[in-house]
N, C-alpha and C. Protein backbone atom coordinates (compact mmCIF):
# COMPACT_ATOMS: atom_id res chain seq x y z
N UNK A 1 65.38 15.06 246.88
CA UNK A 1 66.68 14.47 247.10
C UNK A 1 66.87 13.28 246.17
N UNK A 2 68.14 12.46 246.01
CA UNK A 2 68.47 11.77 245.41
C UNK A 2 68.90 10.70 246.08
N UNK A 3 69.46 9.50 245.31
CA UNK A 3 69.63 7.83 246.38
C UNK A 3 71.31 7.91 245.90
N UNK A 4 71.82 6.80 246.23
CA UNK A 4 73.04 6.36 246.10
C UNK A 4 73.29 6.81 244.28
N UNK A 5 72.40 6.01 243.63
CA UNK A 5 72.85 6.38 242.16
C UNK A 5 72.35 7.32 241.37
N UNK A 6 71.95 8.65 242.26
CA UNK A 6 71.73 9.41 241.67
C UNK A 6 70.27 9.86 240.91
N UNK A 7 69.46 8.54 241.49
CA UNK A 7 67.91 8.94 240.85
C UNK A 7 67.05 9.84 242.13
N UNK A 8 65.98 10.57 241.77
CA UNK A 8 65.27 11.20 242.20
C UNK A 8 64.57 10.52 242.82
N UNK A 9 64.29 10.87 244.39
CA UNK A 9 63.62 9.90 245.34
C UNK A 9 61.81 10.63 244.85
N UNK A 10 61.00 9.76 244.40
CA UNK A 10 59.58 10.22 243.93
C UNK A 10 58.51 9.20 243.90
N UNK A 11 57.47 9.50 245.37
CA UNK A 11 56.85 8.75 245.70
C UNK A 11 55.57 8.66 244.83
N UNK A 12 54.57 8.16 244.77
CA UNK A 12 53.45 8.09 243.88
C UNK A 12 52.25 8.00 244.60
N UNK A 13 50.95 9.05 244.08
CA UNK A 13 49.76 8.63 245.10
C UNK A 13 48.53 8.24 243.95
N UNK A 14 47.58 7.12 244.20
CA UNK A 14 47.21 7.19 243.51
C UNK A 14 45.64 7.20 243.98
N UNK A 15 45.09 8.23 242.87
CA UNK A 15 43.77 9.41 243.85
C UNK A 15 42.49 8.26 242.96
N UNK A 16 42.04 7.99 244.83
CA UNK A 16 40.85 6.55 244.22
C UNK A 16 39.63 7.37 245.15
N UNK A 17 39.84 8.70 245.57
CA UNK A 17 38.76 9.64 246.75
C UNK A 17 37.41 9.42 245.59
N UNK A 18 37.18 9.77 244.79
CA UNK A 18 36.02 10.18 244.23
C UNK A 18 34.68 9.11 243.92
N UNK A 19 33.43 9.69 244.07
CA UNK A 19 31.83 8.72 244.20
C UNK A 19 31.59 8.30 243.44
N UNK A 20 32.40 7.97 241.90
CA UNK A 20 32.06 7.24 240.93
C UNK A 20 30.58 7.23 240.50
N UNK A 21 30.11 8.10 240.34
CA UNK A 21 28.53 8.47 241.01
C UNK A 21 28.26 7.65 238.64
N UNK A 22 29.19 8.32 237.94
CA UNK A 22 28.88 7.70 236.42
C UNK A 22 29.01 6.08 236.88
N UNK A 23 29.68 5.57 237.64
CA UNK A 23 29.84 3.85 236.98
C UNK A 23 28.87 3.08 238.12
N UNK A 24 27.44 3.83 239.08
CA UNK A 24 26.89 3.80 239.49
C UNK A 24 27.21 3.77 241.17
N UNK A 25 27.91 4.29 241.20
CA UNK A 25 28.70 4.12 242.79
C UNK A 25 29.71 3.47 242.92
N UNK A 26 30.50 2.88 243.76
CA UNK A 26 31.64 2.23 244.58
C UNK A 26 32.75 2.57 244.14
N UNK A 27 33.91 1.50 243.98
CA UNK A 27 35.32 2.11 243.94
C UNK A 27 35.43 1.88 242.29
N UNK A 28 35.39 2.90 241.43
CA UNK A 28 36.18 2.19 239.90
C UNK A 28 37.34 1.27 239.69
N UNK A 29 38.44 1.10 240.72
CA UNK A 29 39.23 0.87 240.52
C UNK A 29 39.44 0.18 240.92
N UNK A 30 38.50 -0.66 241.85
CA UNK A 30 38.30 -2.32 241.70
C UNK A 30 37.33 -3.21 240.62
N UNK A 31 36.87 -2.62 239.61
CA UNK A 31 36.80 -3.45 238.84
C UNK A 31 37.64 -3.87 237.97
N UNK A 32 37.04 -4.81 237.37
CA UNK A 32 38.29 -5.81 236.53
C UNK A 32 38.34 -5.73 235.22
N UNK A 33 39.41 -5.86 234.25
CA UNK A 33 39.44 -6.20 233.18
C UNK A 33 40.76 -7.03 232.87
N UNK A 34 39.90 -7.68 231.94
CA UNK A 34 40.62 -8.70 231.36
C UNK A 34 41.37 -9.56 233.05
N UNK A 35 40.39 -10.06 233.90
CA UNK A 35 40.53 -10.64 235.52
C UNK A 35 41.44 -10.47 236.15
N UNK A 36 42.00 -8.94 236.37
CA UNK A 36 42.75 -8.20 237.09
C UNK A 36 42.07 -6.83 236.98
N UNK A 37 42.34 -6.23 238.27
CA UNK A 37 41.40 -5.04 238.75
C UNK A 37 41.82 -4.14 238.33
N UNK A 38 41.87 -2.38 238.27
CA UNK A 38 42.26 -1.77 237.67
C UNK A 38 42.82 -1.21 238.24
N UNK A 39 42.89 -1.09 239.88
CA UNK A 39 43.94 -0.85 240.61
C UNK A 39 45.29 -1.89 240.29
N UNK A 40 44.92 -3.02 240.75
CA UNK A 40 46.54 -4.14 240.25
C UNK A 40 47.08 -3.17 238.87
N UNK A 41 46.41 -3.41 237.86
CA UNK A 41 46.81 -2.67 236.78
C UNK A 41 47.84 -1.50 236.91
N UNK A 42 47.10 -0.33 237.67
CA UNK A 42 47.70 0.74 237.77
C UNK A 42 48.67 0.32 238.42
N UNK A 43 49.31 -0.16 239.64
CA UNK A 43 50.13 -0.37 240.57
C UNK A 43 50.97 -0.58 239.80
N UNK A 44 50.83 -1.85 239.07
CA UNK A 44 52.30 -2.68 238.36
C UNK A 44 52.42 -1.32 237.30
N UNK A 45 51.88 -0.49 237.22
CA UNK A 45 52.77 0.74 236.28
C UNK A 45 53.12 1.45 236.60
N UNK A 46 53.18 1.47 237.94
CA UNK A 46 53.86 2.56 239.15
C UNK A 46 54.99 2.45 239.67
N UNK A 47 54.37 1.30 240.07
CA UNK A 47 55.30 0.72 240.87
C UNK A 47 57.08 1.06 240.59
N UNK A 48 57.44 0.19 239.44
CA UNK A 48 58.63 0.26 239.18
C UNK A 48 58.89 1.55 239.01
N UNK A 49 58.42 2.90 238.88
CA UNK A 49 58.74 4.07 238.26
C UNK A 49 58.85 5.35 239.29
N UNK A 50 57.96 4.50 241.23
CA UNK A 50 58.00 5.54 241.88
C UNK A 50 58.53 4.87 242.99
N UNK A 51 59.03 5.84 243.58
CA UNK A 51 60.06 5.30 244.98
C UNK A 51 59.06 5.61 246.19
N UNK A 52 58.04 4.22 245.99
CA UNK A 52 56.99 3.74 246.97
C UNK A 52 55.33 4.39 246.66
N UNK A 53 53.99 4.00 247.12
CA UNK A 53 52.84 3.91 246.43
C UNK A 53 52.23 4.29 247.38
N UNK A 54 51.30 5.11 247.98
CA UNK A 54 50.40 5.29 248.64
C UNK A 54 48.85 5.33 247.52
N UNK A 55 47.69 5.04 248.58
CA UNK A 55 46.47 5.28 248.06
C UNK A 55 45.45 5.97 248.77
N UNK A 56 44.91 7.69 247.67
CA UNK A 56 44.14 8.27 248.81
C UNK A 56 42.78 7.96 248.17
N UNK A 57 42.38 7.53 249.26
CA UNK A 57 40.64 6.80 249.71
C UNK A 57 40.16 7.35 250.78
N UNK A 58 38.64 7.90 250.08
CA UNK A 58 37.85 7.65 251.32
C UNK A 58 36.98 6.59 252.23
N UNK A 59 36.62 6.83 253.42
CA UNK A 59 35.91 5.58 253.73
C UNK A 59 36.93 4.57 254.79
N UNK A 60 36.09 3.38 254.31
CA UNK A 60 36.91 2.15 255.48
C UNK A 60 37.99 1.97 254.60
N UNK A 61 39.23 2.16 255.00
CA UNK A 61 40.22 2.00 254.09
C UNK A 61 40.78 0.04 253.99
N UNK A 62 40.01 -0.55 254.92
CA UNK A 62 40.38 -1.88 255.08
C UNK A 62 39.92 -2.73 253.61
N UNK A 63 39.49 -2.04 252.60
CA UNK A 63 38.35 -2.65 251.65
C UNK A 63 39.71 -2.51 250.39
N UNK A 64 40.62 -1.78 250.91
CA UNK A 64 42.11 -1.95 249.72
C UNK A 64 43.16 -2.49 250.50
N UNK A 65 42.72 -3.37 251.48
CA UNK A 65 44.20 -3.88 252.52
C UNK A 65 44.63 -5.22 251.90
N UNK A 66 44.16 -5.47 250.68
CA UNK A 66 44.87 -6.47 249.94
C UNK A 66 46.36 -6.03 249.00
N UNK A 67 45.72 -4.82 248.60
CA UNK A 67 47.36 -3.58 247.63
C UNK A 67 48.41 -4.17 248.65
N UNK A 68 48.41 -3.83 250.00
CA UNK A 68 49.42 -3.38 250.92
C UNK A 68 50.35 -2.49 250.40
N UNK A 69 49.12 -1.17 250.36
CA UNK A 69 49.66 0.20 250.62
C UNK A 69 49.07 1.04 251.61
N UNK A 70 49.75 1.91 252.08
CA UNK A 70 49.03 2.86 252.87
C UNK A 70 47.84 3.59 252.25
N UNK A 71 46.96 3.69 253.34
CA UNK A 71 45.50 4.40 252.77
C UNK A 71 45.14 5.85 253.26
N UNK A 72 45.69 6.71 252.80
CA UNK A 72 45.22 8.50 253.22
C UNK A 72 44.55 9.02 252.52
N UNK A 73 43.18 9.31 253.47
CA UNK A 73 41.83 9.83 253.37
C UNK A 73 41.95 11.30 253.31
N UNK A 74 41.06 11.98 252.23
CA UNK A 74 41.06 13.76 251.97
C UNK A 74 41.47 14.09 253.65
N UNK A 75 42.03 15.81 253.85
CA UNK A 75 42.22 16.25 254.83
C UNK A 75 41.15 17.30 254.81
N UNK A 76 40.56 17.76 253.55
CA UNK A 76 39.11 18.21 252.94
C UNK A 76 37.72 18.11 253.70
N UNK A 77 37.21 18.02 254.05
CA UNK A 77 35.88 17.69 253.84
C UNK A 77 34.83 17.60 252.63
N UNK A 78 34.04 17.00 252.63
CA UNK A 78 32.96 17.00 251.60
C UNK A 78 33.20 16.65 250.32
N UNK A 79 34.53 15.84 249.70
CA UNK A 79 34.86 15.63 248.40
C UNK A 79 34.70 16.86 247.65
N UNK A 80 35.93 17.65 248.18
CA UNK A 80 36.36 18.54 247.35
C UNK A 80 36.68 18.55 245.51
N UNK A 81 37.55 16.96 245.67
CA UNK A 81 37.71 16.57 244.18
C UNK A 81 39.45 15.98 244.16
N UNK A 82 39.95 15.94 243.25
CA UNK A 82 41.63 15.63 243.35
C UNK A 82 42.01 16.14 243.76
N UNK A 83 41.79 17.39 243.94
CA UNK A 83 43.00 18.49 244.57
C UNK A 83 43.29 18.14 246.09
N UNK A 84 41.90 17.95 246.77
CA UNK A 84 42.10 17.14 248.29
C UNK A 84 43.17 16.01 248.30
N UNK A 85 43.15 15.16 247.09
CA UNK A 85 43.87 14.41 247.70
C UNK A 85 45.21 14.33 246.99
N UNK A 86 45.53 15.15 246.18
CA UNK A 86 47.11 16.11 246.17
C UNK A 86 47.28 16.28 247.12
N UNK A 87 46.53 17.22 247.88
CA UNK A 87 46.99 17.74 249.51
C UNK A 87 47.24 16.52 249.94
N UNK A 88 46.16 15.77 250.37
CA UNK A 88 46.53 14.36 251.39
C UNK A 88 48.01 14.14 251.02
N UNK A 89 47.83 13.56 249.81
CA UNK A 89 49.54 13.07 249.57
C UNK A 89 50.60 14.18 250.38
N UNK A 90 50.63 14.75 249.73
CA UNK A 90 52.07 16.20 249.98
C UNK A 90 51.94 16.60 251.46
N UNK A 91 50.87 16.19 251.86
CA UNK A 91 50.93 16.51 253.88
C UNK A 91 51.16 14.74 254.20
N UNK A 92 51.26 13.97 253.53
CA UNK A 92 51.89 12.58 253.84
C UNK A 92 53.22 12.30 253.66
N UNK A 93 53.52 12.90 252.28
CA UNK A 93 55.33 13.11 252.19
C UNK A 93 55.88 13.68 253.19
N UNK A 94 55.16 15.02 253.61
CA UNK A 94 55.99 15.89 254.16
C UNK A 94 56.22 15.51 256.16
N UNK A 95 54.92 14.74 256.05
CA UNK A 95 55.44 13.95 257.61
C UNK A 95 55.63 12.43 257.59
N UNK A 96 55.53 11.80 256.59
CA UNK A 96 56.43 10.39 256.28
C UNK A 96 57.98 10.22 255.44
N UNK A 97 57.65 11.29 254.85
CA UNK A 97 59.13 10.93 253.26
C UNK A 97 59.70 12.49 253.45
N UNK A 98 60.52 13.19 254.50
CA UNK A 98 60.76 14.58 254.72
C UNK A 98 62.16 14.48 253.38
N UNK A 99 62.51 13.55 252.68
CA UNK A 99 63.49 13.47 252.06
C UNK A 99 62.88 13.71 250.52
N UNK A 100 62.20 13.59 250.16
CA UNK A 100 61.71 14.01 249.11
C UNK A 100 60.66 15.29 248.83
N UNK A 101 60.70 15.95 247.77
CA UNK A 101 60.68 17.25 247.15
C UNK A 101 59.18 17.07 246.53
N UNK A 102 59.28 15.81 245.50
CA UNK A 102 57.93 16.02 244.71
C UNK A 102 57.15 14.45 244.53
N UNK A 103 55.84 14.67 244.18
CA UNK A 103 54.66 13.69 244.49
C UNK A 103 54.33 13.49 243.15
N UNK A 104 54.34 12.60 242.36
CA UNK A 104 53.20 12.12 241.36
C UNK A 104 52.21 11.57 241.88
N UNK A 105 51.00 12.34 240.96
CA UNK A 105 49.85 12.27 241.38
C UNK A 105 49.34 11.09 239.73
N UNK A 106 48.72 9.81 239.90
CA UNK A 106 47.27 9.55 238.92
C UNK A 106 46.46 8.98 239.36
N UNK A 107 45.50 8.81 238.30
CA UNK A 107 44.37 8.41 238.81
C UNK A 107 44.11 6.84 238.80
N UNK A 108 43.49 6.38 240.08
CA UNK A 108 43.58 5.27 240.19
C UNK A 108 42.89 4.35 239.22
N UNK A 109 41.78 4.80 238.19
CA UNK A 109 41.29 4.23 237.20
C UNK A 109 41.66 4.38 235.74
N UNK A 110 43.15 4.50 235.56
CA UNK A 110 43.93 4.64 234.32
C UNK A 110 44.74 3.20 234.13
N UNK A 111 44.28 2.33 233.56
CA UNK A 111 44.86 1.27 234.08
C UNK A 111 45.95 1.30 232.65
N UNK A 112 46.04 2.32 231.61
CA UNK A 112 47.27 1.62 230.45
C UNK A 112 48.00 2.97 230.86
N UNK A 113 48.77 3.70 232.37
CA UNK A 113 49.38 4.09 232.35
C UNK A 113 50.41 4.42 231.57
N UNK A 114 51.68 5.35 230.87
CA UNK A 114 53.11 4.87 230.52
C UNK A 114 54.05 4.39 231.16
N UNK A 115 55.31 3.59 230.80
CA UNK A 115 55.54 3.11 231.63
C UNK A 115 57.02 4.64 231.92
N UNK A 116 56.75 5.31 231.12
CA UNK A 116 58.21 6.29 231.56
C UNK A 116 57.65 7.67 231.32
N UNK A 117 56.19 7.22 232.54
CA UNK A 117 55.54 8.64 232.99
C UNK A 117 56.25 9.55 233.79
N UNK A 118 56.85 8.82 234.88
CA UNK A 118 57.70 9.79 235.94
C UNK A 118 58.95 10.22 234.72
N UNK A 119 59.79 9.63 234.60
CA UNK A 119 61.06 10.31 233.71
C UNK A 119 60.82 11.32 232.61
N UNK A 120 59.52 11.25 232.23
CA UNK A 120 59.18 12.31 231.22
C UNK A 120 58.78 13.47 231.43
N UNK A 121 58.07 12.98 232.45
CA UNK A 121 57.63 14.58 233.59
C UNK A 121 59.23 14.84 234.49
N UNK A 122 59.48 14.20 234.81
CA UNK A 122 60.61 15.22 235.60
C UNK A 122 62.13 15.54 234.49
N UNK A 123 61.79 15.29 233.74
CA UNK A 123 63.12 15.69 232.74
C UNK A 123 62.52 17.07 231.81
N UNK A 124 60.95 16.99 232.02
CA UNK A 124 60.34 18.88 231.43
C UNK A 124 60.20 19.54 232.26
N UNK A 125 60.15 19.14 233.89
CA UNK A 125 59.82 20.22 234.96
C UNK A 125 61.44 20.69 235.23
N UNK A 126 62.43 19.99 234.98
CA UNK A 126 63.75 20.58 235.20
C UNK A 126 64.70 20.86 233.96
N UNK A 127 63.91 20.65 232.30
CA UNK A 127 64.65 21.31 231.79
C UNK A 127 63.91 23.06 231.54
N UNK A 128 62.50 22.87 232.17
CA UNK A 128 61.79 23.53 231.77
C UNK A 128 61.93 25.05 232.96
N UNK A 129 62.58 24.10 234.04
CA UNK A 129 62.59 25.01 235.36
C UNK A 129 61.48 25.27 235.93
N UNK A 130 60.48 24.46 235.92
CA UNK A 130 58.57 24.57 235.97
C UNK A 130 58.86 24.42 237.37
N UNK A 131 57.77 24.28 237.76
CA UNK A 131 57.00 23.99 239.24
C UNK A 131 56.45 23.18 239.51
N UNK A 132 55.80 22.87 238.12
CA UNK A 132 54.45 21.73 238.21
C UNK A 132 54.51 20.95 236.74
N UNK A 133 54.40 19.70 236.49
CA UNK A 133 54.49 19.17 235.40
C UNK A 133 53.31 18.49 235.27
N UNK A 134 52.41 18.21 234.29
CA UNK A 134 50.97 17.94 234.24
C UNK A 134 51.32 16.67 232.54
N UNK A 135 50.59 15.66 232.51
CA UNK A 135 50.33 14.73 230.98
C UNK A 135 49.46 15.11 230.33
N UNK A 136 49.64 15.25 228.98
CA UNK A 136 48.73 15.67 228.05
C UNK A 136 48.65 14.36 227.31
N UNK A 137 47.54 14.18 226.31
CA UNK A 137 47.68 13.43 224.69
C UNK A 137 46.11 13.93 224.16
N UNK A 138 46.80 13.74 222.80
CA UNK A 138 45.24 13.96 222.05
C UNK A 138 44.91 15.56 222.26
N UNK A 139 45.83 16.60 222.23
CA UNK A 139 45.58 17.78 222.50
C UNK A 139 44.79 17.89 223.79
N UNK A 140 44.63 16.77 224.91
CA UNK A 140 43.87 17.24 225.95
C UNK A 140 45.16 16.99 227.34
N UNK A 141 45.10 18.04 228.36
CA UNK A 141 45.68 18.12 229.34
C UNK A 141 45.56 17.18 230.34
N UNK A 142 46.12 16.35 231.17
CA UNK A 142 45.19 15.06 232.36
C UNK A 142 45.81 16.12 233.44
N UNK A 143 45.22 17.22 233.89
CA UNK A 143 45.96 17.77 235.25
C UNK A 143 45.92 16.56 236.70
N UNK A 144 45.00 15.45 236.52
CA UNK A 144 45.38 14.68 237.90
C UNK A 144 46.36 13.99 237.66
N UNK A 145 47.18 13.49 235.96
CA UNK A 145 48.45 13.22 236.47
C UNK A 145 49.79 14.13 236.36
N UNK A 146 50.40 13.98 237.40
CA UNK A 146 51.84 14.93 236.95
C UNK A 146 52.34 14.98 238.40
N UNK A 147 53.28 15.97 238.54
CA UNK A 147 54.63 16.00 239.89
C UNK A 147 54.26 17.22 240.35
N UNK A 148 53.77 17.61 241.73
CA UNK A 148 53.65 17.99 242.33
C UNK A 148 54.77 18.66 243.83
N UNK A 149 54.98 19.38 243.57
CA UNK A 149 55.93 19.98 244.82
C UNK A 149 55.48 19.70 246.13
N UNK A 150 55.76 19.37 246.91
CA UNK A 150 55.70 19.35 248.74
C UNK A 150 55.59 20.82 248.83
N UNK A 151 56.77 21.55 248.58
CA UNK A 151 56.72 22.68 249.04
C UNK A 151 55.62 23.67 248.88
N UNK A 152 54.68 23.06 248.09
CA UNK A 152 53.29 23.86 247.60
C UNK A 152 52.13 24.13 248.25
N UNK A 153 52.25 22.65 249.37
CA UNK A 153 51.44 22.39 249.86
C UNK A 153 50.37 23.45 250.53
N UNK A 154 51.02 24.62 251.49
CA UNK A 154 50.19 25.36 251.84
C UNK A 154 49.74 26.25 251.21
N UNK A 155 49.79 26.31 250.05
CA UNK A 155 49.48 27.39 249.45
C UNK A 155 48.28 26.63 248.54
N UNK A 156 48.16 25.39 248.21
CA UNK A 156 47.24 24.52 248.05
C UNK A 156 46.28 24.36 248.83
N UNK A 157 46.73 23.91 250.29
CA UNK A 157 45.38 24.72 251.77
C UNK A 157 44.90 25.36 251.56
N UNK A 158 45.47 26.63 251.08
CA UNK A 158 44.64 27.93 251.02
C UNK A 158 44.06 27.97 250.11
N UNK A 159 44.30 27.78 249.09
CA UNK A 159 43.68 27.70 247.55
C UNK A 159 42.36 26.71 247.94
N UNK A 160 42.05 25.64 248.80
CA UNK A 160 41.45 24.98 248.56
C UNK A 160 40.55 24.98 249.92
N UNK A 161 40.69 25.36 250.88
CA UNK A 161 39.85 25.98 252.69
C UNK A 161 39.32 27.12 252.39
N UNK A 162 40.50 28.27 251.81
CA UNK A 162 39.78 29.52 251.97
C UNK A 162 39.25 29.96 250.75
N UNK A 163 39.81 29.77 249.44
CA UNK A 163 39.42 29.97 248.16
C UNK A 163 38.23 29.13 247.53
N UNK A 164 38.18 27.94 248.10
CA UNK A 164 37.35 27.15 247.65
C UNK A 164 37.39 26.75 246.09
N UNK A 165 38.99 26.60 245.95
CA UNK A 165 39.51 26.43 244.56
C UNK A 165 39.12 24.96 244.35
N UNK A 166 38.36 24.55 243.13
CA UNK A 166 38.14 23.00 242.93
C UNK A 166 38.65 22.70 241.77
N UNK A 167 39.20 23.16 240.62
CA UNK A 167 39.68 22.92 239.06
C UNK A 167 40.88 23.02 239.89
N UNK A 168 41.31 21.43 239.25
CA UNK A 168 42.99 21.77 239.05
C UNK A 168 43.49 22.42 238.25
N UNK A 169 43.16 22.53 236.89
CA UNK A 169 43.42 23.72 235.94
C UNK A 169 43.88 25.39 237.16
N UNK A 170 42.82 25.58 237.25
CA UNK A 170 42.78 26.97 238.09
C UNK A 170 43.75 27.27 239.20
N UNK A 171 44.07 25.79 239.90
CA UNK A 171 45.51 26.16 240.32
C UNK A 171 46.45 26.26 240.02
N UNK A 172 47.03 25.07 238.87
CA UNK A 172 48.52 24.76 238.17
C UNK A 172 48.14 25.88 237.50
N UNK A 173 47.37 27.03 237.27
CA UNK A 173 47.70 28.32 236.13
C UNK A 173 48.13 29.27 237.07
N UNK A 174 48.13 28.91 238.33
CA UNK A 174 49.32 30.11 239.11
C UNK A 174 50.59 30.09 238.89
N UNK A 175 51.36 28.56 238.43
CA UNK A 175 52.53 28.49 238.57
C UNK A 175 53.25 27.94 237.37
N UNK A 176 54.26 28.01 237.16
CA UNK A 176 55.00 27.39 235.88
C UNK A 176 54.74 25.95 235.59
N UNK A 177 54.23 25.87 234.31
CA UNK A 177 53.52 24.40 234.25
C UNK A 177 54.43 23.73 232.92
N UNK A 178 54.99 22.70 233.48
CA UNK A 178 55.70 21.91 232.08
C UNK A 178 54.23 20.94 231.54
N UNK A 179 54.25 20.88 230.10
CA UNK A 179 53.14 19.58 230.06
C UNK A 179 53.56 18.80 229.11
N UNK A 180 53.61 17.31 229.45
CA UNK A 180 54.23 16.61 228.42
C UNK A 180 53.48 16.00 227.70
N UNK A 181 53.36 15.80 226.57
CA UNK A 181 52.79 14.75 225.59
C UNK A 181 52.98 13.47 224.96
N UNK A 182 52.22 12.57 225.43
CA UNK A 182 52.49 11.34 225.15
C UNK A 182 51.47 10.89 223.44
N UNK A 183 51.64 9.75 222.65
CA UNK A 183 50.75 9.33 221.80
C UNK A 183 49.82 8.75 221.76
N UNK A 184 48.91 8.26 220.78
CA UNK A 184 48.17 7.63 221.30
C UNK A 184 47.35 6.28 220.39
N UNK A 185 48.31 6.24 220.29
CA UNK A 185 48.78 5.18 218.95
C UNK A 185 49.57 4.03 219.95
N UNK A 186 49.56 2.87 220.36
CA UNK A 186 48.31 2.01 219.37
C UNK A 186 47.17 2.47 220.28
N UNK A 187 47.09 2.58 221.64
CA UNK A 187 45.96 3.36 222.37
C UNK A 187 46.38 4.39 223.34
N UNK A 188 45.29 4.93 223.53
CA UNK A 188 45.68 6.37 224.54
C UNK A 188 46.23 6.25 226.03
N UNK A 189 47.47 6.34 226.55
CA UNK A 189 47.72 5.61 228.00
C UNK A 189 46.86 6.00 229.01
N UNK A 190 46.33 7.73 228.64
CA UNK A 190 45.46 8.27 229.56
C UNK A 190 44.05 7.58 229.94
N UNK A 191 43.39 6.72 228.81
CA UNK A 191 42.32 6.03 228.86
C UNK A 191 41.60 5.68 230.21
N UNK A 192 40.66 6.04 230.86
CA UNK A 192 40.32 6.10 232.15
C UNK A 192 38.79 5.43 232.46
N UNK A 193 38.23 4.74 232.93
CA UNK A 193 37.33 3.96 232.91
C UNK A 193 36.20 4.85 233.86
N UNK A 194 35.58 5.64 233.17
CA UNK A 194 34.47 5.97 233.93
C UNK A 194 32.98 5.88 234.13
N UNK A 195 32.74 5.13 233.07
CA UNK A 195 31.20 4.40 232.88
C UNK A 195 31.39 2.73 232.88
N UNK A 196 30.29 2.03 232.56
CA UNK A 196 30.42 0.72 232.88
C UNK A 196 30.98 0.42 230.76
N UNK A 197 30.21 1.23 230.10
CA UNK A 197 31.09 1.62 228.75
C UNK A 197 32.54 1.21 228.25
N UNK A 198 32.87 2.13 229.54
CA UNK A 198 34.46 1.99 229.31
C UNK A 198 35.08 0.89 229.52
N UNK A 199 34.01 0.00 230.57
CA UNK A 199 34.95 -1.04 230.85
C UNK A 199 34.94 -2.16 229.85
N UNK A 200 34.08 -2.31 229.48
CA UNK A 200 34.08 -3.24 227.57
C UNK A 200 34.85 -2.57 226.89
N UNK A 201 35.37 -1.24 226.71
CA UNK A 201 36.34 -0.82 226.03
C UNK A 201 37.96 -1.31 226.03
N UNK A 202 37.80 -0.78 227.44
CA UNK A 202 39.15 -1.20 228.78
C UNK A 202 39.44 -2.77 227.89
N UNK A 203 38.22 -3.58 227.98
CA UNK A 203 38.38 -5.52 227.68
C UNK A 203 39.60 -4.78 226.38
N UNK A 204 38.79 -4.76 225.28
CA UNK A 204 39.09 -4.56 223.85
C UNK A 204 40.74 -3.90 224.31
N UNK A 205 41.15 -2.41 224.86
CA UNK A 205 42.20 -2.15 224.61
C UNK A 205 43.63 -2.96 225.26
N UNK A 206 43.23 -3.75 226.48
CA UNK A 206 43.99 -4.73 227.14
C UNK A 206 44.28 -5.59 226.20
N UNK A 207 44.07 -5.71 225.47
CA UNK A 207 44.50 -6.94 224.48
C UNK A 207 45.54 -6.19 223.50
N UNK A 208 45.38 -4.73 222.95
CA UNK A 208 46.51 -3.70 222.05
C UNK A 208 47.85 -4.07 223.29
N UNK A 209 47.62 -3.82 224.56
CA UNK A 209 48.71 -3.62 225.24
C UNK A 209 49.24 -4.30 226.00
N UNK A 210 48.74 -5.79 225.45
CA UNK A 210 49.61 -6.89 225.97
C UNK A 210 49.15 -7.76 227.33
N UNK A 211 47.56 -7.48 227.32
CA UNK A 211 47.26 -8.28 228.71
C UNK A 211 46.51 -7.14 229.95
């Protein structure tokens, strides 16, 4: 659905479920660079672009009650992977936000997001007539970010209870997939911090993008 002026009501989840088991355990997306975390990071690039923020986490969810966002835990068992918490989201829209259609999904440790990620994805999933819109750069696909249908949801259950489907690839290739491409010049927005590596990197590229 749409608001008074006509924009697309599109909530945002951002998937922080996984054991970080490379950056030696805990949450990636509370560490810091450049002395802001990489959640704050992500948020302020969301924020303005999605109509409201949830975060799916597992665990004591009280350990992100500083965001003040809601915290929905896999409906999965056993850390399935992102796809669990696609589901989480889209079974959260669909009994919190019954007014909206579709979910952007990223990942909570992308901290140089774009800032006109949502408008780019939903202007190829509807000129494209897709289903599913997914970010690319650098010739590589990011299937955890992109717009996700509500209406998918159970068929995502199933794909993921009874199929034991874990590649997001392997699902979005059931259905019409828009994928957009961003550059990566002066740095890559997809850039994602998954070793302690990255995060001396992360220092260095925060400074290309202004802080």
């Amino acid at each position: 659905m749409t608001d008074a002026t006509g924009t697309v009501k599109i909530p945002g989840v951002l998937l922080a479920g996984g054991l970080a088991r490379r950056m030696g355990g805990g949450d990636k997306p509370m560490r810091t660079i450049a002395d802001r975390t990489i959640l704050d990071r992500v948020i302020a690039r969301l924020k303005p672009q999605c109509d409201g923020l949830i975060l799916n986490a597992n665990g004591d969810p009280a350990r992100f009650a500083a965001f003040g966002l809601p915290v929905v835990a896999d409906g999965v068992a056993d850390f399935p992977g992102p796809l669990a918490g696609v589901l989480a989201a889209l079974d959260w829209a669909a009994a919190n936000r019954p007014d909206v259609k579709l979910v952007l999904s990223a990942a909570a440790d992308c901290p140089f997001l774009p800032r006109d990620l949502v408008s780019r994805l939903q202007a190829a999933l509807e000129a494209e007539k897709a289903e599913l819109a997914v970010a690319a750069s650098d010739g590589q696909s990011h299937p955890v970010i992109g717009l996700w249908s509500v209406g998918l949801r159970e068929e995502l259950r199933h794909a993921l209870v009874v199929e034991d489907v874990r590649k997001i690839d392997r699902w979005t290739a059931r259905y019409k997939l828009a994928t957009v491409t961003w550059p990566v010049e002066p740095l890559d927005p997809f850039f994602n911090a998954n070793t302690v590596d990255d995060i001396a990197e992360a220092e260095r590229l925060a400074a290309l993008d202004g802080g």
